[in-house]
N, C-alpha and C. Protein backbone atom coordinates (compact mmCIF):
# COMPACT_ATOMS: atom_id res chain seq x y z
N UNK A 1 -190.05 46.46 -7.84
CA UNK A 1 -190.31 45.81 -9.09
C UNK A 1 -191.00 46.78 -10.05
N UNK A 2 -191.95 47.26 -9.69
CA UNK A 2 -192.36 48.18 -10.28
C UNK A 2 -192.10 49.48 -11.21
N UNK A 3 -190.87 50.05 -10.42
CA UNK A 3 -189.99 50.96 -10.67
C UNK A 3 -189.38 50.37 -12.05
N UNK A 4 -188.78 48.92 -11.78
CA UNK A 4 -187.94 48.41 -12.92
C UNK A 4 -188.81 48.48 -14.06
N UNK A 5 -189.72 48.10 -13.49
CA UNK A 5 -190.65 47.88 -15.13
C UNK A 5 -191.02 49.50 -15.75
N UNK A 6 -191.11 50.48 -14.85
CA UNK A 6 -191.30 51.79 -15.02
C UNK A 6 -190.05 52.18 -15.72
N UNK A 7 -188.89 51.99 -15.08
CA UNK A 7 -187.88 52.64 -15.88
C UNK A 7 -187.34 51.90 -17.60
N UNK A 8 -188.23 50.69 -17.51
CA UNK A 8 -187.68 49.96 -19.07
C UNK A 8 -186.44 48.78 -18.59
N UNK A 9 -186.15 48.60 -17.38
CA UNK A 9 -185.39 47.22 -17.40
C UNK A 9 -186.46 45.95 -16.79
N UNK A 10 -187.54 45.88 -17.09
CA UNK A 10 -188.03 44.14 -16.40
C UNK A 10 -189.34 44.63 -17.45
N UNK A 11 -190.19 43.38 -17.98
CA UNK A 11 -190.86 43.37 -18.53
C UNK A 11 -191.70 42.63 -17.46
N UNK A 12 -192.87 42.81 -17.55
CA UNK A 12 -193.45 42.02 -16.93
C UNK A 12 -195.34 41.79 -17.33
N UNK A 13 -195.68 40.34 -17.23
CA UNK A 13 -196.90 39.97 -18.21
C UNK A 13 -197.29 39.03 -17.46
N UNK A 14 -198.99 38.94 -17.77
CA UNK A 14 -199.85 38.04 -16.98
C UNK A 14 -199.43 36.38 -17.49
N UNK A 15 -199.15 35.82 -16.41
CA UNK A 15 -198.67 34.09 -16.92
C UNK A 15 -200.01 33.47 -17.22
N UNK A 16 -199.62 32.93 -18.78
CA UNK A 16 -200.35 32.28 -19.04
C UNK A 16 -200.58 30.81 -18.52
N UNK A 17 -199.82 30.41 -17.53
CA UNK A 17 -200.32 28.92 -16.88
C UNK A 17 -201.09 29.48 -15.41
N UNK A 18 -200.57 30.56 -14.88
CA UNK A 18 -201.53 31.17 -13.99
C UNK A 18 -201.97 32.44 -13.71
N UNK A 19 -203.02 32.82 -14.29
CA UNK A 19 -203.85 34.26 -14.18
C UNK A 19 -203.74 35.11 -12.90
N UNK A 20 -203.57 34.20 -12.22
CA UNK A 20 -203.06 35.39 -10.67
C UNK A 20 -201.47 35.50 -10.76
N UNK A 21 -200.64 35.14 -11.20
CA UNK A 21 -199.29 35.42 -11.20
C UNK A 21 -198.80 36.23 -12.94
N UNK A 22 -197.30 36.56 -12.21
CA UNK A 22 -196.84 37.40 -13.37
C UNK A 22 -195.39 36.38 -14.06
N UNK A 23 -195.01 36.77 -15.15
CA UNK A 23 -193.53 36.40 -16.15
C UNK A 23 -193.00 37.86 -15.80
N UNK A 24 -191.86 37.72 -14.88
CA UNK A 24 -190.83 38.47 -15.21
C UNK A 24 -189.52 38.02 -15.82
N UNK A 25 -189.21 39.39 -17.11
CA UNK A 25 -188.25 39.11 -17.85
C UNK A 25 -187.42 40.11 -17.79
N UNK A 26 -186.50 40.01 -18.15
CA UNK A 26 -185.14 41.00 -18.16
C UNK A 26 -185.35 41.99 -19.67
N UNK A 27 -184.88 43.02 -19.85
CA UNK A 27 -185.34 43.79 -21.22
C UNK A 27 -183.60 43.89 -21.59
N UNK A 28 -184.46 44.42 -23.01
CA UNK A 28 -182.32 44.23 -23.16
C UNK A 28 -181.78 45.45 -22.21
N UNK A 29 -182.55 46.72 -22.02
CA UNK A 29 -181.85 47.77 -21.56
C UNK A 29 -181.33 47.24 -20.44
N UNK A 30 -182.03 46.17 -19.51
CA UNK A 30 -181.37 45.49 -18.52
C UNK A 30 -179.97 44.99 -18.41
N UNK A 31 -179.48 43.67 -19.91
CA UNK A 31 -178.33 43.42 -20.06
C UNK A 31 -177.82 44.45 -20.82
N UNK A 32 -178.09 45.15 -21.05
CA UNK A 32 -176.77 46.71 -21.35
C UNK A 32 -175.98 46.53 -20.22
N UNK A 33 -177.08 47.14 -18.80
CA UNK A 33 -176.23 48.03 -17.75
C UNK A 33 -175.58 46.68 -16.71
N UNK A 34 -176.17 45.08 -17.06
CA UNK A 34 -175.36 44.17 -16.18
C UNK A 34 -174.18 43.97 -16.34
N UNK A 35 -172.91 44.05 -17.49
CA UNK A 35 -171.69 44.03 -16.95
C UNK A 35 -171.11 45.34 -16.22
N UNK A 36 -171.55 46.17 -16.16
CA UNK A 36 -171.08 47.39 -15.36
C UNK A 36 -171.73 46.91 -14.14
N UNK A 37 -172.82 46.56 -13.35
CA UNK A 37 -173.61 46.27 -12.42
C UNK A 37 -172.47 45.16 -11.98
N UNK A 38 -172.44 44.07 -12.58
CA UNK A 38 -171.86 43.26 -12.38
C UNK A 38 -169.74 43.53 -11.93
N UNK A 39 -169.67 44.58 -12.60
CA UNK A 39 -168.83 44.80 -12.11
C UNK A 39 -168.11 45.41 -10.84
N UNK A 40 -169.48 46.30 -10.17
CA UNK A 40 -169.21 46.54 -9.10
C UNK A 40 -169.68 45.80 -7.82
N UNK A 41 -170.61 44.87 -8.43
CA UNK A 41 -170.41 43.63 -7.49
C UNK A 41 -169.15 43.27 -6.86
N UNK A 42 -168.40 42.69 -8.12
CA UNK A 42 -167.19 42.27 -7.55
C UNK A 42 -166.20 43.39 -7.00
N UNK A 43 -166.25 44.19 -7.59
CA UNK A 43 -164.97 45.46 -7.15
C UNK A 43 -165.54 45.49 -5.37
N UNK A 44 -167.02 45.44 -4.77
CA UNK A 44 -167.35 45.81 -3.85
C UNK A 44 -167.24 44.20 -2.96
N UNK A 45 -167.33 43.15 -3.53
CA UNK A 45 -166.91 41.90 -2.81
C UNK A 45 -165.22 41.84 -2.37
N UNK A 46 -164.61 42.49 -3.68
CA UNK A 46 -163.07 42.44 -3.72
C UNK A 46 -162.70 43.09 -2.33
N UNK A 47 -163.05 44.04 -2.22
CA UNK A 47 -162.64 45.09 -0.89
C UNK A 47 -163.27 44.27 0.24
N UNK A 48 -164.77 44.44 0.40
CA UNK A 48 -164.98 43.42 1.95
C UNK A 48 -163.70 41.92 2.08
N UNK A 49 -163.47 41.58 1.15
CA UNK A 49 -162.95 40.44 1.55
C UNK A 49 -161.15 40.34 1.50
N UNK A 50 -160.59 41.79 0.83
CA UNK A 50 -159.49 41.95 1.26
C UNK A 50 -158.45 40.97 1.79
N UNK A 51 -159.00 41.02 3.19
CA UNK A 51 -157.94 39.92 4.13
C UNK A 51 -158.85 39.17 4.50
N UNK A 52 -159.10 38.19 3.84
CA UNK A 52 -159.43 36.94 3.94
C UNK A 52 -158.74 36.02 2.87
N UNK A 53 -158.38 34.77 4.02
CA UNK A 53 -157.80 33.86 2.85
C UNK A 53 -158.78 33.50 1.56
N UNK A 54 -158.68 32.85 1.11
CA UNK A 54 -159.18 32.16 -0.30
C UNK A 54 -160.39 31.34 0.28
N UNK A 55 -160.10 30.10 1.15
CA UNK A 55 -160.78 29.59 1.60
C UNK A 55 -161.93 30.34 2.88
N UNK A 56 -161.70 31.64 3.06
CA UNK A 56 -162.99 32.40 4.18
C UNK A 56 -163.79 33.00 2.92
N UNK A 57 -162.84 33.89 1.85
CA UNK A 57 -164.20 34.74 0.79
C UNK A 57 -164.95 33.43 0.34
N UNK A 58 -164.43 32.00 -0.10
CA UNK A 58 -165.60 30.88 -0.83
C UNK A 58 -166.72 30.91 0.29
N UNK A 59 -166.41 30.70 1.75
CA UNK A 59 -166.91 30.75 2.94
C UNK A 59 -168.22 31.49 2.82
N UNK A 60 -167.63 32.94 3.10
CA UNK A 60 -168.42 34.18 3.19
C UNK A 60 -169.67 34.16 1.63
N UNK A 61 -169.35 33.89 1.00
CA UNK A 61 -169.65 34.04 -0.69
C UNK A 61 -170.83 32.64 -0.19
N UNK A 62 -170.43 31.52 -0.12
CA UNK A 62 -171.63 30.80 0.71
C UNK A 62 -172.42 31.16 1.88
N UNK A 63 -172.39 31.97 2.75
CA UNK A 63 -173.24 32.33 3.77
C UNK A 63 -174.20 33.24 2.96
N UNK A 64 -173.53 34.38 2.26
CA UNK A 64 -174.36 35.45 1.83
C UNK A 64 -175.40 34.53 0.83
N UNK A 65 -175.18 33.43 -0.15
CA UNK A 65 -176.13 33.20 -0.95
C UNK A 65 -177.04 32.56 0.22
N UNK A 66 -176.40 31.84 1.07
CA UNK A 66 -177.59 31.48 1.77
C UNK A 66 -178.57 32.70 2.66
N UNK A 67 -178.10 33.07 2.54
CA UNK A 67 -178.64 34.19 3.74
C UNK A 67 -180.07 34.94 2.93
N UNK A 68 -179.03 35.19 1.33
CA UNK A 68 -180.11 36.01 0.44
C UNK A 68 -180.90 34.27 0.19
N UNK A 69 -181.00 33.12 0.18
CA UNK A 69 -181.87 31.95 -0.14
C UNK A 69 -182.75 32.31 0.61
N UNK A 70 -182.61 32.33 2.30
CA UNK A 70 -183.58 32.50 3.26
C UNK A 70 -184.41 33.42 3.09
N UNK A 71 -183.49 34.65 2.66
CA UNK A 71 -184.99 36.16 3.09
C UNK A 71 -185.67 35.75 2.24
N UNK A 72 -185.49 35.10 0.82
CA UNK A 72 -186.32 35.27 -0.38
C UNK A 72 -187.39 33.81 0.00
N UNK A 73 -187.07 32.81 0.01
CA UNK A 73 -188.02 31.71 0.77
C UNK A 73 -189.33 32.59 1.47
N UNK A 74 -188.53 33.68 2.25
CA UNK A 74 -189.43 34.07 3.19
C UNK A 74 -190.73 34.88 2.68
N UNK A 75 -190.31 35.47 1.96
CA UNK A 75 -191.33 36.04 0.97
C UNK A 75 -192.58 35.47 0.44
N UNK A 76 -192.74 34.23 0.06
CA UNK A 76 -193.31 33.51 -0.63
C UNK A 76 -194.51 33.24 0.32
């Protein structure tokens, strides 16, 4: 996180409803580089999922959000 805010994509500021926590925000330099980011998301989903029917990538595409739900829960 840190880094991001170092390099100019995340802003980040003391919350004003709670003094021990932070507001993270996205900077525009952020949405510059997300449709390119975003694009190799998919170019890199496109290939893992190759040969899979239609109905395994919706599949797979649901496990992974869950999977990334869990680690991040875990954090907290």
């Amino acid at each position: 996180m840190s880094k991001l805010v170092e390099l100019g994509f995340l802003q980040r500021s003391q919350s004003a409803r709670d003094k021990r926590t932070y507001d993270i925000r996205p900077t525009q330099a952020s949405w510059e580089v997300y449709p390119a980011i975003q694009q190799q998301i998919d170019g890199c989903f496109a290939r893992m999922t190759q040969r899979m029917t239609q109905a395994e990538r919706a599949e797979f595409r649901r496990l992974l959000a869950l999977a990334a739900e869990t680690t991040l829960a875990q954090e907290d």
